[in-house]
C-alpha atoms as a PDB file:
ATOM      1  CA  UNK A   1      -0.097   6.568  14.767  1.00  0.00           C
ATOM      2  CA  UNK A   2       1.465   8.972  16.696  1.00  0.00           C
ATOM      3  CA  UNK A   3       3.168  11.604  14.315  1.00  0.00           C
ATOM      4  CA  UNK A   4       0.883  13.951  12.381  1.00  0.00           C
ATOM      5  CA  UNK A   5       3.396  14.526   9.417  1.00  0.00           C
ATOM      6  CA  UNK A   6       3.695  11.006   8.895  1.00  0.00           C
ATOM      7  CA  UNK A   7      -0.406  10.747   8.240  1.00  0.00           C
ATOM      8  CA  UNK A   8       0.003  13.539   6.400  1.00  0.00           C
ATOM      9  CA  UNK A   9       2.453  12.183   4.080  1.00  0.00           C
ATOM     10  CA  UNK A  10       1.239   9.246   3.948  1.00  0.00           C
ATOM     11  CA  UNK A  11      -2.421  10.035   3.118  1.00  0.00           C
ATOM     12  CA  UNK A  12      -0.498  12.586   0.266  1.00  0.00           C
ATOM     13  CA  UNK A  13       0.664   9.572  -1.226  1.00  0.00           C
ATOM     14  CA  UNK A  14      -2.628   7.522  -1.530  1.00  0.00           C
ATOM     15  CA  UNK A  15      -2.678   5.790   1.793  1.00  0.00           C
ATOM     16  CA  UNK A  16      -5.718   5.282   3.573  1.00  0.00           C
ATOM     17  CA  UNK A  17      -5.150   5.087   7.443  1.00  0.00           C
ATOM     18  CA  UNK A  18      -6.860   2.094   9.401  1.00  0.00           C
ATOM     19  CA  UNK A  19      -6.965   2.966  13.383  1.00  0.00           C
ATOM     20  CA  UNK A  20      -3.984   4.072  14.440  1.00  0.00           C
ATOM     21  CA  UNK A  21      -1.166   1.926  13.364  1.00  0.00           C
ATOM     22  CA  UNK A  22      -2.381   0.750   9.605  1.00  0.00           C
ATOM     23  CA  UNK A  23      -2.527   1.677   6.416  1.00  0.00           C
ATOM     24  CA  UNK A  24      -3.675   0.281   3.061  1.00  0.00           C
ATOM     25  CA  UNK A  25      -3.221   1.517  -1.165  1.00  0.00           C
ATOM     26  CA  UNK A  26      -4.627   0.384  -3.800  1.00  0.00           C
ATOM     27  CA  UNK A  27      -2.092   0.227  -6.744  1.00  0.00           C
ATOM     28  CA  UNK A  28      -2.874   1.587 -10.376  1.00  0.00           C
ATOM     29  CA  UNK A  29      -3.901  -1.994 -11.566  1.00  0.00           C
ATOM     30  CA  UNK A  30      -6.260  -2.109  -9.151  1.00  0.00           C
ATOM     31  CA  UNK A  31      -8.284   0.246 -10.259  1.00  0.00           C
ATOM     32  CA  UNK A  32      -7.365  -0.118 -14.173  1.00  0.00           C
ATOM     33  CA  UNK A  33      -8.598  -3.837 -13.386  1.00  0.00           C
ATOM     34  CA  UNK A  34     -11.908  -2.726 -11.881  1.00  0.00           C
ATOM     35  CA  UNK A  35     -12.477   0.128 -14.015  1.00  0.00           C
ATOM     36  CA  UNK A  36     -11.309  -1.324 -17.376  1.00  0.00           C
ATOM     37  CA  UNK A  37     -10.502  -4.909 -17.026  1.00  0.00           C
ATOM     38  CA  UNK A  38      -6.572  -4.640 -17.696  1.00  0.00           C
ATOM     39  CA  UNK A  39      -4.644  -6.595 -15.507  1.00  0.00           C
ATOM     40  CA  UNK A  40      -0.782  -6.640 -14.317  1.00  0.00           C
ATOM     41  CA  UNK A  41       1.862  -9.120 -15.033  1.00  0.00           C
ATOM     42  CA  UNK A  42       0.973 -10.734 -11.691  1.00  0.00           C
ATOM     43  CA  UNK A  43      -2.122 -12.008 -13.629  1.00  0.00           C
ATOM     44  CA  UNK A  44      -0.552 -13.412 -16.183  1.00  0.00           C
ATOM     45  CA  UNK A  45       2.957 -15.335 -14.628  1.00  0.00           C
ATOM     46  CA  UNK A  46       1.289 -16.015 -11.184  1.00  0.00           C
ATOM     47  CA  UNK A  47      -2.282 -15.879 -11.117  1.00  0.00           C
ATOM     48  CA  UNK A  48      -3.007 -13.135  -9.062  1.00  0.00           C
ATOM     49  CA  UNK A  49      -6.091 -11.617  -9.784  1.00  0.00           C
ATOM     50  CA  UNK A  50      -5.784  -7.981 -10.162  1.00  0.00           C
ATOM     51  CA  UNK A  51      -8.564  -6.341  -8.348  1.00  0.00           C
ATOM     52  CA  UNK A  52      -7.726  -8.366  -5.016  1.00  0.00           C
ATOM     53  CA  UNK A  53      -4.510  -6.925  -4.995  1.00  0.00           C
ATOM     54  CA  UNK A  54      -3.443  -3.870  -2.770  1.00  0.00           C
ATOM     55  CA  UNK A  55      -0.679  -2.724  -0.711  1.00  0.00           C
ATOM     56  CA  UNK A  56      -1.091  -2.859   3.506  1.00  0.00           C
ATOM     57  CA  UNK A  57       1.035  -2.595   6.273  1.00  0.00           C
ATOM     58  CA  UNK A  58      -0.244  -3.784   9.384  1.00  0.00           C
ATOM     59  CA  UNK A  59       2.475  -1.613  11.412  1.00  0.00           C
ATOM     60  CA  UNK A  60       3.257   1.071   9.775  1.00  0.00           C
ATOM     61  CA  UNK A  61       4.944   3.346  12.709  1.00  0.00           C
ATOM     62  CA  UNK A  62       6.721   0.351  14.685  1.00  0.00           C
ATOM     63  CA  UNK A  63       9.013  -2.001  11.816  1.00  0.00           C
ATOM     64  CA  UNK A  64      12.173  -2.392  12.780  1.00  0.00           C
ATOM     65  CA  UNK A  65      13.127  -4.100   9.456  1.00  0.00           C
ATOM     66  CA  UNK A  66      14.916  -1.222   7.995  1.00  0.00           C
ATOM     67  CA  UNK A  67      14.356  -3.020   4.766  1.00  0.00           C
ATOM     68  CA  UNK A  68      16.744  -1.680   1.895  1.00  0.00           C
ATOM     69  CA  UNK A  69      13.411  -0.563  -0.443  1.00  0.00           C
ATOM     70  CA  UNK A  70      11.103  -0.440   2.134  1.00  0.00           C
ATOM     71  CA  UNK A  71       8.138   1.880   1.341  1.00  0.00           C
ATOM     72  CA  UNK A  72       7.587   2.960   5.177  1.00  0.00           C
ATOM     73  CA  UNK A  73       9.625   5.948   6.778  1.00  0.00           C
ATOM     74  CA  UNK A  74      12.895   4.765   8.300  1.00  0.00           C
ATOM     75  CA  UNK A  75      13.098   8.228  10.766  1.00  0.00           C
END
């Protein structure tokens, strides 16, 4: 990853950066589900377990989505 602000901001918000181009956060059911047991409603309707579940990007400087809700920076 190129940009220092972006690793900054993105670190701010709970990222952790993998190499230069990744980035992965664990969401608050994560850690409720490892810590306490609680799972999300993934758990329930779907069957996802909880603690496996976590938020990654593989690319996060270089999508050229330009999704409508997309998490990433769109600069």
């Amino acid at each position: 990853m190129g940009d220092q602000d972006l690793s900054t901001e993105l670190s701010g918000q709970g990222y952790q950066l993998v190499g230069r181009h990744s980035a992965v956060k664990l969401c608050y059911w994560t850690r409720e589900s490892l810590a306490h047991g609680r799972d999300c409603y993934k758990g329930r309707f779907y069957g996802i377990e909880s603690h496996r579940c976590l938020q990654m990007s593989p690319a996060i400087d270089s999508c050229n989505l330009h999704c409508r809700f997309c998490w990433r920076n769109q600069g």
